[in-house]
C-alpha atoms as a PDB file:
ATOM      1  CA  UNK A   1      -6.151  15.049  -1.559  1.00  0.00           C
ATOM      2  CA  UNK A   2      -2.262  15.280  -0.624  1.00  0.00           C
ATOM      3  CA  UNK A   3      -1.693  14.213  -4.738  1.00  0.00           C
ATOM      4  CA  UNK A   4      -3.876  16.720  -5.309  1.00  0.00           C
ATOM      5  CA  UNK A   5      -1.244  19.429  -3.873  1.00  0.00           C
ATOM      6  CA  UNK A   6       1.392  17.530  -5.502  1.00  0.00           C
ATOM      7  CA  UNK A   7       2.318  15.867  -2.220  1.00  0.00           C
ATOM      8  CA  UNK A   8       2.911  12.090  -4.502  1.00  0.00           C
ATOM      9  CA  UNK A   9       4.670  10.771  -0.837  1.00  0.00           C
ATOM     10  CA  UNK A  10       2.044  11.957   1.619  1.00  0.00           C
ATOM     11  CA  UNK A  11      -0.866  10.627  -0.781  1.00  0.00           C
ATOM     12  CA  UNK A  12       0.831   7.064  -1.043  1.00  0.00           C
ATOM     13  CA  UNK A  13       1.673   6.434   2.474  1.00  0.00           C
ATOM     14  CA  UNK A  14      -1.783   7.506   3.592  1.00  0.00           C
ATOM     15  CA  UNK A  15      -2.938   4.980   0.559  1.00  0.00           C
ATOM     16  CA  UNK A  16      -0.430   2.603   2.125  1.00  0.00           C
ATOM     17  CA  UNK A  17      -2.060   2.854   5.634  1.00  0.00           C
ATOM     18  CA  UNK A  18      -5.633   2.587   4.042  1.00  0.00           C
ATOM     19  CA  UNK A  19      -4.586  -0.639   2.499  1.00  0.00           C
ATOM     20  CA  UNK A  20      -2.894  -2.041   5.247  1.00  0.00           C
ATOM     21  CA  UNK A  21      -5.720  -1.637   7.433  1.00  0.00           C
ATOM     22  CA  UNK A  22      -8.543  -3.195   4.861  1.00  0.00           C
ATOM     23  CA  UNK A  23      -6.217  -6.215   4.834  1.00  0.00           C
ATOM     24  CA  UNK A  24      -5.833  -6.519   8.748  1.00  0.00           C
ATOM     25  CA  UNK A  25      -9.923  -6.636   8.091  1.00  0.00           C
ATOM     26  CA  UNK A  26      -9.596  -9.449   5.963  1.00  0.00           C
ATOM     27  CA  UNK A  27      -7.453 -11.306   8.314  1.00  0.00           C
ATOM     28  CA  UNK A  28      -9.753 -10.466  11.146  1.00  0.00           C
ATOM     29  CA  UNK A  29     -13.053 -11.920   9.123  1.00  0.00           C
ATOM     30  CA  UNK A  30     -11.361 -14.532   7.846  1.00  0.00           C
ATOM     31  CA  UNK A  31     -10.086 -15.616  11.837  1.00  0.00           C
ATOM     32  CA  UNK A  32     -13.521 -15.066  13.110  1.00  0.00           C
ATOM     33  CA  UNK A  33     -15.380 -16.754  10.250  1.00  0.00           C
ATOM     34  CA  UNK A  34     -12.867 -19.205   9.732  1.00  0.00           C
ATOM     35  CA  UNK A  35     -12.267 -18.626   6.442  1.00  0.00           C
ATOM     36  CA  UNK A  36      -8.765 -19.594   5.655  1.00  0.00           C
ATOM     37  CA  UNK A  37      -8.681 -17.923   2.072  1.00  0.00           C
ATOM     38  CA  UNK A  38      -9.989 -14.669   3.294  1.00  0.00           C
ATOM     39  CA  UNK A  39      -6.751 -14.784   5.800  1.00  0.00           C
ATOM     40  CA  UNK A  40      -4.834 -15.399   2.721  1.00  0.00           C
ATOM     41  CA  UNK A  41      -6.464 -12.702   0.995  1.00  0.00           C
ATOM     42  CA  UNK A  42      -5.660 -10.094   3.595  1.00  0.00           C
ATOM     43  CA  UNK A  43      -2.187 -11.707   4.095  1.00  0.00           C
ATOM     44  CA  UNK A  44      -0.964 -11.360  -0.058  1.00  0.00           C
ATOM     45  CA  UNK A  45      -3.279  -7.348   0.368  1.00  0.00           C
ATOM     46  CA  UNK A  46      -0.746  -6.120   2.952  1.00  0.00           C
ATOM     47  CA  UNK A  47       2.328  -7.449   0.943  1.00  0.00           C
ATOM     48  CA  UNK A  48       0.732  -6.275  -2.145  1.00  0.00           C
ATOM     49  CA  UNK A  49       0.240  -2.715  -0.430  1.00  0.00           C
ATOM     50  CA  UNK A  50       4.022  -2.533   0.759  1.00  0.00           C
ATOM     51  CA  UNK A  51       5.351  -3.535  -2.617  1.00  0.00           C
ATOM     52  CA  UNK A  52       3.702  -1.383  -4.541  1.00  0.00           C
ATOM     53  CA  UNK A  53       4.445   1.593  -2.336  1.00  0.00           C
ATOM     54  CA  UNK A  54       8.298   0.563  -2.136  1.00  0.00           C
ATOM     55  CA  UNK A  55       7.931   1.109  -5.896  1.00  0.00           C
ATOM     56  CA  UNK A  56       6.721   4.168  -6.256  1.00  0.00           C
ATOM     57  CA  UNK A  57       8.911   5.608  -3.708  1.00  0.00           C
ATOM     58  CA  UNK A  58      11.851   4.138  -6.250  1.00  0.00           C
ATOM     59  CA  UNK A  59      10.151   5.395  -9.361  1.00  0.00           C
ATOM     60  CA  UNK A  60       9.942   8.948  -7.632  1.00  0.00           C
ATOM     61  CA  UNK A  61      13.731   8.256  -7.186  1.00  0.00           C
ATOM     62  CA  UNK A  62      14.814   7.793 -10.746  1.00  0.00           C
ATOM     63  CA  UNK A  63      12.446  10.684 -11.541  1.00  0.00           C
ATOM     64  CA  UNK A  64      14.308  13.044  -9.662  1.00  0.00           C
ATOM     65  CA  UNK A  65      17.695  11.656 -10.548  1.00  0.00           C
ATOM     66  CA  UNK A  66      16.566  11.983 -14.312  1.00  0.00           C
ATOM     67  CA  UNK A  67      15.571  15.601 -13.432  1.00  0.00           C
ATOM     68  CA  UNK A  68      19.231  16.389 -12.170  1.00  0.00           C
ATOM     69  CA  UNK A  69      21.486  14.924 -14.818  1.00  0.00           C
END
């Protein structure tokens, strides 16, 4: 929705959240079933989620540094 409205920062930290949280899921099945893979699973998500939203918020970056030379 926020992408939508050309918010690009809003849209991928609510993404980021969204992710976050399905991976805390995973973690929580995988405890309670005790599934150790689904643990992993939710573990390399979250990390996933964070790196991918670290790199966006650098590509906006050089964007807008391209945009002012």
């Amino acid at each position: 929705m926020f992408d939508a409205l050309g918010d690009e920062a809003t849209a991928d930290a609510f993404a980021l959240g969204g992710n976050i949280l399905s991976g805390i899921s995973n973690i929580g099945e995988g405890i309670a079933s005790g599934n150790p893979f689904a643990v992993i699973n939710g573990v390399t998500g979250i990390i996933g989620s964070i790196a991918q939203f670290h790199d966006k918020r650098l590509d906006r970056a050089i964007r807008k540094s391209q945009l002012e030379v």
